[in-house]
C-alpha atoms as a PDB file:
ATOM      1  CA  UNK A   1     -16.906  17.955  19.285  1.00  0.00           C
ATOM      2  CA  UNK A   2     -13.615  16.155  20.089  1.00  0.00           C
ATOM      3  CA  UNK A   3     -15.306  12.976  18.632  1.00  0.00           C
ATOM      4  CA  UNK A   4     -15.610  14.095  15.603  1.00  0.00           C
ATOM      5  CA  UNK A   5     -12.353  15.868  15.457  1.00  0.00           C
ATOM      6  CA  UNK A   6     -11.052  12.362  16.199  1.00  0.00           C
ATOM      7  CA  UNK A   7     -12.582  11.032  13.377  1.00  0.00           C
ATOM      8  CA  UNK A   8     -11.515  13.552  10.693  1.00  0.00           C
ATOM      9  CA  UNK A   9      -8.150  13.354  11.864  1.00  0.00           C
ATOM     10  CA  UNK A  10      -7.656   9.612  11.745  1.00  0.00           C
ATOM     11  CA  UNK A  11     -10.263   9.367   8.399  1.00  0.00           C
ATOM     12  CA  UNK A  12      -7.224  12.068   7.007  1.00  0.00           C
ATOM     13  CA  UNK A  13      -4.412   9.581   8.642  1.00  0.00           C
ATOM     14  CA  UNK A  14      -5.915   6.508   6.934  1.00  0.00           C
ATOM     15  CA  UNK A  15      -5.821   8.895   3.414  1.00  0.00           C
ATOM     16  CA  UNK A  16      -2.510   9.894   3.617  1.00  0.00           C
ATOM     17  CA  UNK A  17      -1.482   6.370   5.085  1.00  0.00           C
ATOM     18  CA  UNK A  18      -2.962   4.211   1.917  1.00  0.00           C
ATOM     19  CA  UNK A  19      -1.901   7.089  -0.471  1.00  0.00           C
ATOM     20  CA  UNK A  20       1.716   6.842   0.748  1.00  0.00           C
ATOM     21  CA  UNK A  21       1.951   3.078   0.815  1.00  0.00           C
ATOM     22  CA  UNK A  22       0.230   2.595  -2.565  1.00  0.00           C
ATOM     23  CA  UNK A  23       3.334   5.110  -3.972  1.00  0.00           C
ATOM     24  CA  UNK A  24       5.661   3.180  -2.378  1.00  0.00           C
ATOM     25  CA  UNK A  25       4.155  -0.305  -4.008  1.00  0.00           C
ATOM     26  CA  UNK A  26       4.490   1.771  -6.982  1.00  0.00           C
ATOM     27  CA  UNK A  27       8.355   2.557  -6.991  1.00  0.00           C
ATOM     28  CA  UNK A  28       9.323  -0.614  -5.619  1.00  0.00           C
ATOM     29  CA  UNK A  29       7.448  -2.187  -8.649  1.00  0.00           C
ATOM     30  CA  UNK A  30       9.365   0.175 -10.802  1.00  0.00           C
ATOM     31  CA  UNK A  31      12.801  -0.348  -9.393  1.00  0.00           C
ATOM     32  CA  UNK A  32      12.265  -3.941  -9.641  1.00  0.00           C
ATOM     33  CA  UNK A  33      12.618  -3.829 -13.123  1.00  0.00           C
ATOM     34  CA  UNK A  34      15.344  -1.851 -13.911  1.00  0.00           C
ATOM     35  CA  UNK A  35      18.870  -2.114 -12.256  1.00  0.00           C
ATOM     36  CA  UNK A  36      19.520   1.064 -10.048  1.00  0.00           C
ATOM     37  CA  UNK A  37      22.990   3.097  -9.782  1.00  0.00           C
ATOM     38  CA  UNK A  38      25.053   1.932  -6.202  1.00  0.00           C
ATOM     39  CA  UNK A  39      23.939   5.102  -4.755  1.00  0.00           C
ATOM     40  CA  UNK A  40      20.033   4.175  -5.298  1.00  0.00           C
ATOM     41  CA  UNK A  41      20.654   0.865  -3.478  1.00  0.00           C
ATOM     42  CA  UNK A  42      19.700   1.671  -0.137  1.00  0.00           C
ATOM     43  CA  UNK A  43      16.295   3.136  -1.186  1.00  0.00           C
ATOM     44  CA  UNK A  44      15.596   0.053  -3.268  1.00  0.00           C
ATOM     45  CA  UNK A  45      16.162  -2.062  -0.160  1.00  0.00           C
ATOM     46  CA  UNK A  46      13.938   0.330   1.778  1.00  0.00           C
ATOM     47  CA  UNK A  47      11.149  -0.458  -0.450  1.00  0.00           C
ATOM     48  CA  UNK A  48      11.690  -3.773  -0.609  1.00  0.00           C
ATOM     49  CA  UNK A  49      11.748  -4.341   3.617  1.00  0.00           C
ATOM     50  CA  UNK A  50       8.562  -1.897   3.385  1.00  0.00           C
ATOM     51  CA  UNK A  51       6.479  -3.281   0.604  1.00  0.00           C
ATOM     52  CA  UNK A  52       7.583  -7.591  -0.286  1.00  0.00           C
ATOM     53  CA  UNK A  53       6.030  -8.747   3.190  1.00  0.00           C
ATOM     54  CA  UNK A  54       2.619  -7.058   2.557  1.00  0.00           C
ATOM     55  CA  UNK A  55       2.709  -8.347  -1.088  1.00  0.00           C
ATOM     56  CA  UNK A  56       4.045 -11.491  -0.037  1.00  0.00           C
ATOM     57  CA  UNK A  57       0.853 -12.100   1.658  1.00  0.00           C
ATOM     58  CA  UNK A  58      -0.696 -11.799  -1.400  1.00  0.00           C
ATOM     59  CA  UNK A  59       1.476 -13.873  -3.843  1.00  0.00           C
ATOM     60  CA  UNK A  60       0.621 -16.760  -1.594  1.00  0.00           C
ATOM     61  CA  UNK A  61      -3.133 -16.737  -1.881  1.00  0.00           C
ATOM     62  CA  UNK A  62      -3.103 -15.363  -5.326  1.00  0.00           C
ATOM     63  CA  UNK A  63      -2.681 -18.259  -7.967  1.00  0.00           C
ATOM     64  CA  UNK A  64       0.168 -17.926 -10.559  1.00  0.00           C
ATOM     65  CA  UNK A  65      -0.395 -16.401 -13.837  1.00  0.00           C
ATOM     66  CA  UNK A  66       2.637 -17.365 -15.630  1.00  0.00           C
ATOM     67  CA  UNK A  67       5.730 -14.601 -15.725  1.00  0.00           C
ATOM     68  CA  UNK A  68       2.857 -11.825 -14.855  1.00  0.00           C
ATOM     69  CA  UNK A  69       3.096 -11.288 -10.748  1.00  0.00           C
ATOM     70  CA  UNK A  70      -0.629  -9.181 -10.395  1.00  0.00           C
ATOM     71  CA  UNK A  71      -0.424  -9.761  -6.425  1.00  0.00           C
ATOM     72  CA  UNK A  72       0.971  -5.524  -6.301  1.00  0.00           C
ATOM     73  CA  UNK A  73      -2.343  -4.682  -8.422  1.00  0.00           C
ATOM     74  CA  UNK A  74      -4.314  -6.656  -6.367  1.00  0.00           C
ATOM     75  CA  UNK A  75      -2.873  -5.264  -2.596  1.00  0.00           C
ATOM     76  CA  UNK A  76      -3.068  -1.694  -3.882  1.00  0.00           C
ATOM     77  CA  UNK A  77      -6.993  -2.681  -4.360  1.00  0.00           C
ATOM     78  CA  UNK A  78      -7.114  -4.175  -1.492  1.00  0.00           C
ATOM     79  CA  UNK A  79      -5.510  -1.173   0.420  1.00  0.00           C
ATOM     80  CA  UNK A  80      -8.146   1.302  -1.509  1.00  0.00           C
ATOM     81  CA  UNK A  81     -10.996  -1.245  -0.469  1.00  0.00           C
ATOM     82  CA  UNK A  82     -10.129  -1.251   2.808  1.00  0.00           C
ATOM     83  CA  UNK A  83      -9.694   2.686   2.987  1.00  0.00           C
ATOM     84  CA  UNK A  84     -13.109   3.234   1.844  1.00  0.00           C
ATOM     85  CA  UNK A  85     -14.537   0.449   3.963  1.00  0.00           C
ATOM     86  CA  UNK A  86     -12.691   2.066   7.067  1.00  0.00           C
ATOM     87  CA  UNK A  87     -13.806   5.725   6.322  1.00  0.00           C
ATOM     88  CA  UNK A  88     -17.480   4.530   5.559  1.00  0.00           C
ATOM     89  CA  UNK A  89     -17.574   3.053   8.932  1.00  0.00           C
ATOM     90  CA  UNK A  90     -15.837   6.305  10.719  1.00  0.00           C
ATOM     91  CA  UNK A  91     -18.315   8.663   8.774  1.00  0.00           C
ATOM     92  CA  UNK A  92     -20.974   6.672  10.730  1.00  0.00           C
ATOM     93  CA  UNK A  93     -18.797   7.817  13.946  1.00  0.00           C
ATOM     94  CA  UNK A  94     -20.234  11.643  12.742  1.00  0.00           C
END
């Protein structure tokens, strides 16, 4: 019984985990476009320290496609993929 508790509680982690970093891909994709007030500043370098080193990794294997940068598309797939990868192998776990 604990296993499985163990299971559905990190399964629910890994959720809320992807969910949460996929929005925060999200806004710092946004707020790289448009030029925030002074008092948005901090959060814009929040996102950037939380999000540009894990698409960084992809903007390096990813080949250029002129002024289009896909590499947040393609980590927030990757993020999903590997969600549903890592729940499919903790259902097994049940």
């Amino acid at each position: 019984m604990l296993l499985l508790d163990t299971v559905t509680a990190v399964e629910h982690f890994l959720d809320v985990f992807v969910g949460v970093y996929t929005l925060a891909i999200f806004l710092y994709v946004l707020t790289s476009w448009i030029q925030l007030p002074y008092s948005l500043r901090p959060a814009q370098r929040f996102l950037d320290e939380v999000c540009e080193p894990y698409i960084r990794l992809w903007r390096r294997i990813l080949p250029t496609a002129g002024p289009i940068d896909l590499s947040p598309m393609v980590a927030v797939i990757a993020l999903v993929v590997f969600d549903r990868i890592a729940v499919a192998i903790l259902d097994r776990l049940h």
